[in-house]
Protein backbone atom coordinates (compact mmCIF):
# COMPACT_ATOMS: atom_id res chain seq x y z
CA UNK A 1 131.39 93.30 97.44
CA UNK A 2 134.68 92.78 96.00
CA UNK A 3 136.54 91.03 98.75
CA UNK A 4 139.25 90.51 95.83
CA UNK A 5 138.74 87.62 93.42
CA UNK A 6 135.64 86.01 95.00
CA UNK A 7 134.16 86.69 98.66
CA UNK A 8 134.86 83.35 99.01
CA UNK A 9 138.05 84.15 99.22
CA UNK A 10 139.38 87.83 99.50
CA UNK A 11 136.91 89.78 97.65
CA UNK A 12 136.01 93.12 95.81
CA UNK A 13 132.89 91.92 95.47
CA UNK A 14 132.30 91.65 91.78
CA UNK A 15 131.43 89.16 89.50
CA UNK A 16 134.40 89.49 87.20
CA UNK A 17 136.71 89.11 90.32
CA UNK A 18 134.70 85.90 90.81
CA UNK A 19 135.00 84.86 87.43
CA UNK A 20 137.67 82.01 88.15
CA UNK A 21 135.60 80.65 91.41
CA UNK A 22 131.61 81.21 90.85
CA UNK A 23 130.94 80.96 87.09
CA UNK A 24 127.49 82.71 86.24
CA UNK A 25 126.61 80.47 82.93
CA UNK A 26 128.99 79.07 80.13
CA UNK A 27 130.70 81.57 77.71
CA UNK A 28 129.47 84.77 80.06
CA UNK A 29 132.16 86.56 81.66
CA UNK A 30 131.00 86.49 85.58
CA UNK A 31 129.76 89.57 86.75
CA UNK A 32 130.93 92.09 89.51
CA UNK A 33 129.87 91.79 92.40
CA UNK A 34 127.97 89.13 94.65
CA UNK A 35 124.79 88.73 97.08
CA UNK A 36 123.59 89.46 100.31
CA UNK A 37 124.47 86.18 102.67
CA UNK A 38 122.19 85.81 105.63
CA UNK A 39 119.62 88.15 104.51
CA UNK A 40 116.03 88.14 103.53
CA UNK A 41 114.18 89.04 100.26
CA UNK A 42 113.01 92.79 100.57
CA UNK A 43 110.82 94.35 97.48
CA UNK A 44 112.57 97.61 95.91
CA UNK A 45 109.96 100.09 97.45
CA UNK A 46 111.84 99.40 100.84
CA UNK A 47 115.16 100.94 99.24
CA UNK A 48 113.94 102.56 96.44
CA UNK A 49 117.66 103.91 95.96
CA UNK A 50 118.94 100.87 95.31
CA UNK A 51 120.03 99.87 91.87
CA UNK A 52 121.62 97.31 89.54
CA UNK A 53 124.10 97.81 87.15
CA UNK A 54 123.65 96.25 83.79
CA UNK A 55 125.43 95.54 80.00
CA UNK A 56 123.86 92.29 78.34
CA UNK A 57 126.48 92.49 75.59
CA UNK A 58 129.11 91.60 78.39
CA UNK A 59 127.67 90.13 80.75
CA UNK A 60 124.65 88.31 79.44
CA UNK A 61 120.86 87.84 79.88
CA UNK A 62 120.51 85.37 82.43
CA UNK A 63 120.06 87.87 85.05
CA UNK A 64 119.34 90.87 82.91
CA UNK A 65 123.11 91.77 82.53
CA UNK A 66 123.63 92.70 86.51
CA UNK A 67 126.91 92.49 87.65
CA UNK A 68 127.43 95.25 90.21
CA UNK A 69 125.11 97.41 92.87
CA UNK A 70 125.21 101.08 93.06
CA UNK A 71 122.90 103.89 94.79
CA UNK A 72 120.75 106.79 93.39
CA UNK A 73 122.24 109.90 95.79
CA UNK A 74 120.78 112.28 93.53
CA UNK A 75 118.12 112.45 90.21
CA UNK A 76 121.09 111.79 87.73
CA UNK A 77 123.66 110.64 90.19
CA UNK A 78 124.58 107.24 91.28
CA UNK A 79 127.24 106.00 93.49
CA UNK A 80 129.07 102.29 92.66
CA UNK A 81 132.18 100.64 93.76
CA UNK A 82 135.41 101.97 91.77
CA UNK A 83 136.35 98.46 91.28
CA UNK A 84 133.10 97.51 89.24
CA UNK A 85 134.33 99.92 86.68
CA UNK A 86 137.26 98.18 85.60
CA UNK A 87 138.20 97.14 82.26
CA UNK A 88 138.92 94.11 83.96
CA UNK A 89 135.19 93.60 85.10
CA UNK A 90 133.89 95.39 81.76
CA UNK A 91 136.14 94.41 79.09
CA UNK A 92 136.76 97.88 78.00
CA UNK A 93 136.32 101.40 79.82
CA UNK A 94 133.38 102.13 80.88
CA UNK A 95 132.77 105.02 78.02
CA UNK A 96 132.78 102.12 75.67
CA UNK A 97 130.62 99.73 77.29
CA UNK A 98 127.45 101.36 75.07
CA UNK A 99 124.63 99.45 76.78
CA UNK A 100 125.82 99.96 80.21
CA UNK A 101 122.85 100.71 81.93
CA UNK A 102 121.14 101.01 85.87
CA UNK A 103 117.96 99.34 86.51
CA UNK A 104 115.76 101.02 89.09
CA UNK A 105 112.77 100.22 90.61
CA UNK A 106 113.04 96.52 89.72
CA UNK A 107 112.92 93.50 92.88
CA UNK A 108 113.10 91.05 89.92
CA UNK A 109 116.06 91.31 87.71
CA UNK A 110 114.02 89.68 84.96
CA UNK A 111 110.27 91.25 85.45
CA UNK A 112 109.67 93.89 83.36
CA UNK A 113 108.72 96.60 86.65
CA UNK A 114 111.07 99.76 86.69
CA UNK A 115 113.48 101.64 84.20
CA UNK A 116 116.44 100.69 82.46
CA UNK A 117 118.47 104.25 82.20
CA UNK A 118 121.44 104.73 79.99
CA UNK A 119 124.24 105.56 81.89
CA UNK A 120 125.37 109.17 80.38
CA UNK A 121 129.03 109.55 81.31
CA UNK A 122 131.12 108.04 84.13
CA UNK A 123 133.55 109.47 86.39
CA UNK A 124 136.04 106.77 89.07
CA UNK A 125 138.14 108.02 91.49
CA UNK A 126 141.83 108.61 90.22
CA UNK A 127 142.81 108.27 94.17
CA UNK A 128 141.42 104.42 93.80
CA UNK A 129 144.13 102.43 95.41
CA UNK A 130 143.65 98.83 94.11
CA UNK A 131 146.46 97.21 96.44
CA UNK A 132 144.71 98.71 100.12
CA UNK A 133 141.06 98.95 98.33
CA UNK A 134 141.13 102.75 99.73
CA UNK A 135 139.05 105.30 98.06
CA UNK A 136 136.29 102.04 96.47
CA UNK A 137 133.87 104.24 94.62
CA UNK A 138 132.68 106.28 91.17
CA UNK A 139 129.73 108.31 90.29
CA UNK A 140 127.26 107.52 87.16
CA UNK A 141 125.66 110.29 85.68
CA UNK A 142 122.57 109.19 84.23
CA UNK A 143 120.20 110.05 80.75
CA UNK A 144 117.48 110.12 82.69
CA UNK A 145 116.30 111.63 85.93
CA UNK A 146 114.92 109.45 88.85
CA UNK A 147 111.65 110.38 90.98
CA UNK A 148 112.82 112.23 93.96
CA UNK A 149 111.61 109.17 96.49
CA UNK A 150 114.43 106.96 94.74
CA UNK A 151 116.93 109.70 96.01
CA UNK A 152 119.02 108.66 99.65
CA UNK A 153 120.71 111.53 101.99
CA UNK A 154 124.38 111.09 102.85
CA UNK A 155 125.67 110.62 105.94
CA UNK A 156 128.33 113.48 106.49
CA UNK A 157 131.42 113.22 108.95
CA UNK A 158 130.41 113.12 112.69
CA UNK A 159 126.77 111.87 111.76
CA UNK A 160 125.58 109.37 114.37
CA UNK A 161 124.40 106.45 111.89
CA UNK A 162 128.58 106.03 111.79
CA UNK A 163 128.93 105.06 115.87
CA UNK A 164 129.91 101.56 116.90
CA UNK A 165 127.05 99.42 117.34
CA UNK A 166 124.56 100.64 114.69
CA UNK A 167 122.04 98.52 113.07
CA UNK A 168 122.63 99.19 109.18
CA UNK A 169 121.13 97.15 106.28
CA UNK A 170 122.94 96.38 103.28
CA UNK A 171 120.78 95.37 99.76
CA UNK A 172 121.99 93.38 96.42
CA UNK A 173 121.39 90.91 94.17
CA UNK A 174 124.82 88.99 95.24
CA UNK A 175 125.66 85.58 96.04
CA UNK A 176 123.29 84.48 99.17
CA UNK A 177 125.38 81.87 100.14
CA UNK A 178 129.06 82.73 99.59
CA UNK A 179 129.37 79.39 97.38
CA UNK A 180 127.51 81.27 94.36
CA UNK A 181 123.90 81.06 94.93
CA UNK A 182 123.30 84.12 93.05
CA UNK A 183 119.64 85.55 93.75
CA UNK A 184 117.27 87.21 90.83
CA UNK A 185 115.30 88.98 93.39
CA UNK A 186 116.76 91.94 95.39
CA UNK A 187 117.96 90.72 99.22
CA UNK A 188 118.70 92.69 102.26
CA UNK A 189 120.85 91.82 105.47
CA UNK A 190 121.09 93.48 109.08
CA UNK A 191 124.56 94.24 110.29
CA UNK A 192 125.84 96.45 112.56
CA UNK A 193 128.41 98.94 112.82
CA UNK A 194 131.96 97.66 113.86
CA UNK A 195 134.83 99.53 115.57
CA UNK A 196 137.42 100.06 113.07
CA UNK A 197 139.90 98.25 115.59
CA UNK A 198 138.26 95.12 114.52
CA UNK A 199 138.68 95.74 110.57
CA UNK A 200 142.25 96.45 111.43
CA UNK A 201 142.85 93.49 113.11
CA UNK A 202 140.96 91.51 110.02
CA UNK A 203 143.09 92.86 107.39
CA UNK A 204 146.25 94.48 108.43
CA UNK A 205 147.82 94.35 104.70
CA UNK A 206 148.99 91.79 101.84
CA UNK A 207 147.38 90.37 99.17
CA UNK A 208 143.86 90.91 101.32
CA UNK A 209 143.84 94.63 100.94
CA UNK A 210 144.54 97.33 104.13
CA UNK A 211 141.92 98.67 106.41
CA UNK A 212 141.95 102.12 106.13
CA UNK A 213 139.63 103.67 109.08
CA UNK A 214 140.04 107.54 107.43
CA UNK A 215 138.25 105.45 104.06
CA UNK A 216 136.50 102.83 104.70
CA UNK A 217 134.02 101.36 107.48
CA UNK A 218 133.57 98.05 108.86
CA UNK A 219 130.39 96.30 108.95
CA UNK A 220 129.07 92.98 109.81
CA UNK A 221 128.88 90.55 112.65
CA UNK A 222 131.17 89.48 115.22
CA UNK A 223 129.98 85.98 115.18
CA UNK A 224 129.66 86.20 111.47
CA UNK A 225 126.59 85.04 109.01
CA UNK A 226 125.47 88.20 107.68
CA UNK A 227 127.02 90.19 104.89
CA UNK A 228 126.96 91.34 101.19
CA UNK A 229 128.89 89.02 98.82
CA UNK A 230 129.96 88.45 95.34
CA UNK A 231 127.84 90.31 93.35
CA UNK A 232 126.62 93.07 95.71
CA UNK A 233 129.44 95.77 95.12
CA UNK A 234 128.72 99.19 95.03
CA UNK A 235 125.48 98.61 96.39
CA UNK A 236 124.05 100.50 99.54
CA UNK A 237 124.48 99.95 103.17
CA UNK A 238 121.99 102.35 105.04
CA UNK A 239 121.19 103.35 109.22
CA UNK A 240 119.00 105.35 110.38
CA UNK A 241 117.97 106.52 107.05
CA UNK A 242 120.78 107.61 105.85
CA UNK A 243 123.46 106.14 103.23
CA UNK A 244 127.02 105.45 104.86
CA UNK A 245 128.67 103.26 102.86
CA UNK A 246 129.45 101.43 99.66
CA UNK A 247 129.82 97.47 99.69
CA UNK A 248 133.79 97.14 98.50
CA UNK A 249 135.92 93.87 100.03
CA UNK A 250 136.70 91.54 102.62
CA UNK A 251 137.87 87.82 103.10
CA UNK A 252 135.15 85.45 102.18
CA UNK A 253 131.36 86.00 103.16
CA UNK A 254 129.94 86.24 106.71
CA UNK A 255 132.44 84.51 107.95
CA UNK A 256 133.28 85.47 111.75
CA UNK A 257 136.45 87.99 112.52
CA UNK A 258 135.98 88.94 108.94
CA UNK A 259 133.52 91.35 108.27
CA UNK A 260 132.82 93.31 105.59
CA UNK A 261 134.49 96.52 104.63
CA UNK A 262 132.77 99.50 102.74
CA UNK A 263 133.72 102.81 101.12
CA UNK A 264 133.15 105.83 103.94
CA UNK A 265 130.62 107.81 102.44
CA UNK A 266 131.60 110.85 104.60
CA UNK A 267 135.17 110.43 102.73
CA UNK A 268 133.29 110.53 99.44
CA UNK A 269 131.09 114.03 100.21
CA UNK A 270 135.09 115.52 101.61
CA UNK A 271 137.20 114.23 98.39
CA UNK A 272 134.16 115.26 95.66
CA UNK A 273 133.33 118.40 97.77
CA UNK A 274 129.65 118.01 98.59
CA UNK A 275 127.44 119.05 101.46
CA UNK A 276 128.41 116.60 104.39
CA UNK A 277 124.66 116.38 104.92
């Protein structure tokens, strides 16, 4: 997520953002992005759809150049957070970044399982509001085509897997304990969905970002402890099968009254024009 500057504090959860808070290693500019807190390690067959985004030259080795999530929605297409896109997170657009990459099918960031795809073109939202957060997300095309099985449906507007009170899980490779324990292996976390009253409450405006109900979705638990952190934007949250949001910001990292907020897919599929499932 970014939860601006570090989840930790108010983040879009990237690694860049966290730069000044969680260094990764010494002389490697922090990635986007950070991990799941409160979840449990999951092997990528059980979300086949998720992936990590990649450039070594910017980012480093140590954990094979992630620095962001994203989501295969189609055989070329994948979904990330706006924000992760960033010459601030990359150093320069993302046309020039020439080893930006997505690694799929991989649970270990360093094992050798899986694909790393060269990411063909890139394509952010020009409606990406950086001061409210609104409108969190791009699409990847990629070189390659994925297997069909690493494809997820979107949720369209009015779907049930959106109600108040839905179990969702969200997956990354993020910080796993908001005080940057970054993970190598791919994590998961159980949250539910949260009435947008509650979001709006949480973060009303400022330097924190708006809650934007029409955009976004709110995630998480009341009492706090699970969420996606530094490390983890862009990457999936899923119910009942179905993708329906993007990890984007919040304050901090499970922390209770603040949960975390995530792009609307059913706002993507209406700006972009696609089937709303």
């Amino acid at each position: 997520m970014r939860r601006r500057l570090a989840r930790a504090l108010v983040r879009p959860l990237t690694l860049a953002a966290a730069a000044s808070v969680i260094p990764l290693a010494p002389a490697v500019p922090a990635a986007a992005d950070s991990i799941v807190v409160g979840g449990f390690p999951v092997d990528v067959s059980e979300g086949p759809w998720t992936v990590a985004l990649s450039s070594r030259d910017r980012f480093g080795g140590t954990r094979a150049g992630q620095f962001c999530g994203g989501v295969a929605v189609g055989r070329t297409t994948v979904l990330t957070a706006a924000h992760c896109m960033e010459e601030e997170v990359l150093g320069a657009s993302p046309e020039r970044v020439g080893d930006l990459r997505v690694i799929t099918g991989r649970t270990e960031l360093l094992s050798e399982r899986g694909r790393e795809i060269a990411v063909r073109g890139t394509w952010v939202n020009p409606g990406y509001d950086g001061v409210t957060n609104s409108g969190d997300y791009a699409v990847l095309s990629l070189a390659e085509p994925l297997p069909s099985s690493s494809v997820i449906a979107m949720a369209g507007a009015g779907d049930p897997a959106y109600r108040t009170g839905t179990a969702a899980t969200v997956y990354g490779w993020g910080d796993t304990t908001g005080s940057g324990s970054y993970a190598g292996s791919l994590h998961a976390a159980r949250v539910r969905v949260q009435p947008d009253a509650l979001c709006e409450k949480a973060y009303p405006g400022g330097s924190e970002g708006a809650y934007r109900a029409e955009t976004m979705l709110c995630a998480g638990e009341v009492q706090g402890g699970r969420d996606a952190c530094q490390g983890d934007s862009g990457g999936p949250l899923v119910a009942q099968g179905r993708l329906i949001g993007l990890v984007s910001w919040g304050t901090g990292c499970g922390r209770a009254g603040s949960p975390g907020v995530y792009t609307r897919v059913s706002d993507i599929l209406r700006v972009l024009g696609w089937p709303q499932g």
